[in-house]
C-alpha atoms as a PDB file:
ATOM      1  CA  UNK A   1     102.361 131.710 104.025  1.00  0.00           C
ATOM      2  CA  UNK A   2     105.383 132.194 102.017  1.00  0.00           C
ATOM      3  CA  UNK A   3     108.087 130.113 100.770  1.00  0.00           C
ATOM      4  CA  UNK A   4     111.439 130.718 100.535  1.00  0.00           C
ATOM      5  CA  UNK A   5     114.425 128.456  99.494  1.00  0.00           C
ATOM      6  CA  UNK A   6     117.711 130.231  99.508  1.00  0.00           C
ATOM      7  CA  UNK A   7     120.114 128.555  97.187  1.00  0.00           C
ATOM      8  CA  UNK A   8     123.599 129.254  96.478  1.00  0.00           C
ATOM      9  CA  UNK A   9     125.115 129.895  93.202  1.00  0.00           C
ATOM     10  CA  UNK A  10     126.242 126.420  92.237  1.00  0.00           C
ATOM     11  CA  UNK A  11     123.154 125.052  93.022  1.00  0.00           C
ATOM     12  CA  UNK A  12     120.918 127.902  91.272  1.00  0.00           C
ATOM     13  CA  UNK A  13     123.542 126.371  87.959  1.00  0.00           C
ATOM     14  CA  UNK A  14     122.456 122.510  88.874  1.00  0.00           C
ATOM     15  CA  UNK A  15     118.879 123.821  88.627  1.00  0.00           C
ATOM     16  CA  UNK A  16     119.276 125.930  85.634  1.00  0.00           C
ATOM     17  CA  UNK A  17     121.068 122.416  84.001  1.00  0.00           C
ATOM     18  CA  UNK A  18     117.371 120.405  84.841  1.00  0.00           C
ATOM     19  CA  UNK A  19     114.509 122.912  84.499  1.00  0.00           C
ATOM     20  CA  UNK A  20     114.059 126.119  82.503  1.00  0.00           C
ATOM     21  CA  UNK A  21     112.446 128.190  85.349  1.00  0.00           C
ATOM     22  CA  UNK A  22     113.400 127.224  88.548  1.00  0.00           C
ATOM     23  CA  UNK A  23     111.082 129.582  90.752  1.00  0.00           C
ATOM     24  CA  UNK A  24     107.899 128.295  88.170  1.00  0.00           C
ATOM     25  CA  UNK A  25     108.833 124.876  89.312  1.00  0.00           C
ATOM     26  CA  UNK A  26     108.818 125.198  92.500  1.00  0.00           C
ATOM     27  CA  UNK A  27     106.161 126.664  92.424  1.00  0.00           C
ATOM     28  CA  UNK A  28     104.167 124.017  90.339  1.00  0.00           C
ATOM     29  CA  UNK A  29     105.426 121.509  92.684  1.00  0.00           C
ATOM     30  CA  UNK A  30     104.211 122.817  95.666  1.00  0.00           C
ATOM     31  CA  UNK A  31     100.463 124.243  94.496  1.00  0.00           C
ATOM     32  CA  UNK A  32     100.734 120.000  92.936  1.00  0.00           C
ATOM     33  CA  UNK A  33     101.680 118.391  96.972  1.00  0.00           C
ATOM     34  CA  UNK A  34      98.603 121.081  98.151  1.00  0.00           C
ATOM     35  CA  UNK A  35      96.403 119.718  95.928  1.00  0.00           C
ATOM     36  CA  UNK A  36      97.266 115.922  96.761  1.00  0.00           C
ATOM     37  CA  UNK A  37      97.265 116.641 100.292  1.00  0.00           C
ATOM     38  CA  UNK A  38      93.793 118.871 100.148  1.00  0.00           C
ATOM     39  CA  UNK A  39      92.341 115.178  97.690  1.00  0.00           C
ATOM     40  CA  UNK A  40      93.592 112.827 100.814  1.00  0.00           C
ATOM     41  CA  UNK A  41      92.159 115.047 103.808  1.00  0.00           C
ATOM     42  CA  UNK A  42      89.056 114.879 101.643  1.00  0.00           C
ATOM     43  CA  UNK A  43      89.187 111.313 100.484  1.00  0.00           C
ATOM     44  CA  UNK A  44      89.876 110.575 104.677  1.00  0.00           C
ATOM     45  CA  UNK A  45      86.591 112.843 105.687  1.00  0.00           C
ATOM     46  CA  UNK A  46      84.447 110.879 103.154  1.00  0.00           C
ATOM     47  CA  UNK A  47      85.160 107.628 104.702  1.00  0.00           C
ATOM     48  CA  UNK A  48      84.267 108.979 107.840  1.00  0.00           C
ATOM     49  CA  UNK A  49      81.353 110.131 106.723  1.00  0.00           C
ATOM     50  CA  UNK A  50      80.387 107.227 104.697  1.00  0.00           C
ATOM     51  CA  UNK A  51      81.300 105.037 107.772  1.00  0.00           C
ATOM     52  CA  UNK A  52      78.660 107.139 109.906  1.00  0.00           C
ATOM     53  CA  UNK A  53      75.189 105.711 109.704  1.00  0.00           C
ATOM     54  CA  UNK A  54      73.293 108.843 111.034  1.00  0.00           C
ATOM     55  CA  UNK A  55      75.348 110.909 107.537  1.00  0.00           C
ATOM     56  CA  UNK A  56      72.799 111.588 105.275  1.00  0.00           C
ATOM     57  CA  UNK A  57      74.624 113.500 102.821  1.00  0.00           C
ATOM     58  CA  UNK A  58      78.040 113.514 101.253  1.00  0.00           C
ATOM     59  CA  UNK A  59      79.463 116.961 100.338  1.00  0.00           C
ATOM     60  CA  UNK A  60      81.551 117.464  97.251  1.00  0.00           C
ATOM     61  CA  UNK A  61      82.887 120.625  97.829  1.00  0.00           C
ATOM     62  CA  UNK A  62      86.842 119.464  97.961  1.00  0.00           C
ATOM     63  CA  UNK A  63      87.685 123.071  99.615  1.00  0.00           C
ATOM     64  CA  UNK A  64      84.698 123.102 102.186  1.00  0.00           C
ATOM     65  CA  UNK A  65      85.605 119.532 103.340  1.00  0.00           C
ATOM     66  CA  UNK A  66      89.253 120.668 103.634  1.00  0.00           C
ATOM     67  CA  UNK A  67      88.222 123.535 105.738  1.00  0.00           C
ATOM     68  CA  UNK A  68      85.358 121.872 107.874  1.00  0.00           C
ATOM     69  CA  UNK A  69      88.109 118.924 108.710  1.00  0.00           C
ATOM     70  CA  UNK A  70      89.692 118.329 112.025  1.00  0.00           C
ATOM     71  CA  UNK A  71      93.468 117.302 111.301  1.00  0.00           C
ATOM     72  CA  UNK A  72      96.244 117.214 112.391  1.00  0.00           C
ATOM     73  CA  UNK A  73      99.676 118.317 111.236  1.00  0.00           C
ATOM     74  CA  UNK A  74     102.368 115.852 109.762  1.00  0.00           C
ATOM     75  CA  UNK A  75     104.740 117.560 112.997  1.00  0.00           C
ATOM     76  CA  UNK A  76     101.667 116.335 115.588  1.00  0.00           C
ATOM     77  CA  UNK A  77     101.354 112.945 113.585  1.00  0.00           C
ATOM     78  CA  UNK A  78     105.145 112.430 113.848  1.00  0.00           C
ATOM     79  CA  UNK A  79     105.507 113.587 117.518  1.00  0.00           C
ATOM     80  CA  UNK A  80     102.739 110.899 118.352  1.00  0.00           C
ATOM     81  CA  UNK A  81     104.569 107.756 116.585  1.00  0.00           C
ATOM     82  CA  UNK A  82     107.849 108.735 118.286  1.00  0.00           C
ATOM     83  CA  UNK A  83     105.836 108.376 121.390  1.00  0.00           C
ATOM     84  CA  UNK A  84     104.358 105.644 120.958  1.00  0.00           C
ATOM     85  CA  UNK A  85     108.054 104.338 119.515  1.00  0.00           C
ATOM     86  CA  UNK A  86     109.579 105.229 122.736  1.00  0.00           C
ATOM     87  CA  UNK A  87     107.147 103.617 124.766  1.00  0.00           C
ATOM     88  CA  UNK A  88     107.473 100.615 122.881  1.00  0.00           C
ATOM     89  CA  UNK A  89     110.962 100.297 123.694  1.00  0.00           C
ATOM     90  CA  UNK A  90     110.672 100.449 127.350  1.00  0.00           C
ATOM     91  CA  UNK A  91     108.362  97.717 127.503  1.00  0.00           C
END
C-alpha cells in the first residue's frame, strides 16, 4: 500500500514551522500506529488463547499472530455499531 497526502503550499510552510522533515515524520508516525495496532491484534489473540482451555501453547511471534488473526477492519467495526445504533433508536 502506499500513502499519499497531498498538501498545499501553506500547509507544506505550517509543517516546515513544526518538524524538520515532514515526509520522515509521517512516515515515523505511521510505521509507530502499525506497530501499536499489530501489539493490540496480538495482545487481543493472546487473551483468546489464554481464555481457551484446550490452548496448550502461546506463540510469541508478534508478526505470525498478526497474520494467523481473524479481524476485522476499523470500516467493518464502525459499520456494525452504526447498526446496532440505528436499531437502538427504533426501539
Amino acid at each position: 500500500m502506499t500513502l499519499t497526502v497531498n498538501v498545499s503550499g501553506l500547509e507544506e510552510k505550517a509543517l516546515r514551522y513544526s518538524m524538520a522533515d515532514p515526509q520522515e515524520w509521517f512516515a515515523n508516525f505511521v510505521n509507530y500506529r502499525i506497530r501499536v495496532a499489530m501489539q493490540e491484534i496480538y495482545d487481543a489473540e493472546i487473551e483468546k488463547i489464554k481464555s481457551n482451555p484446550e490452548a496448550t501453547t502461546i506463540p510469541i511471534n508478534v508478526k505470525q499472530v498478526v497474520t494467523d488473526a481473524n479481524i476485522k477492519s476499523a470500516a467493518e467495526r464502525n459499520l456494525e455499531v452504526e447498526e446496532i445504533m440505528k436499531n437502538e433508536k427504533m426501539v
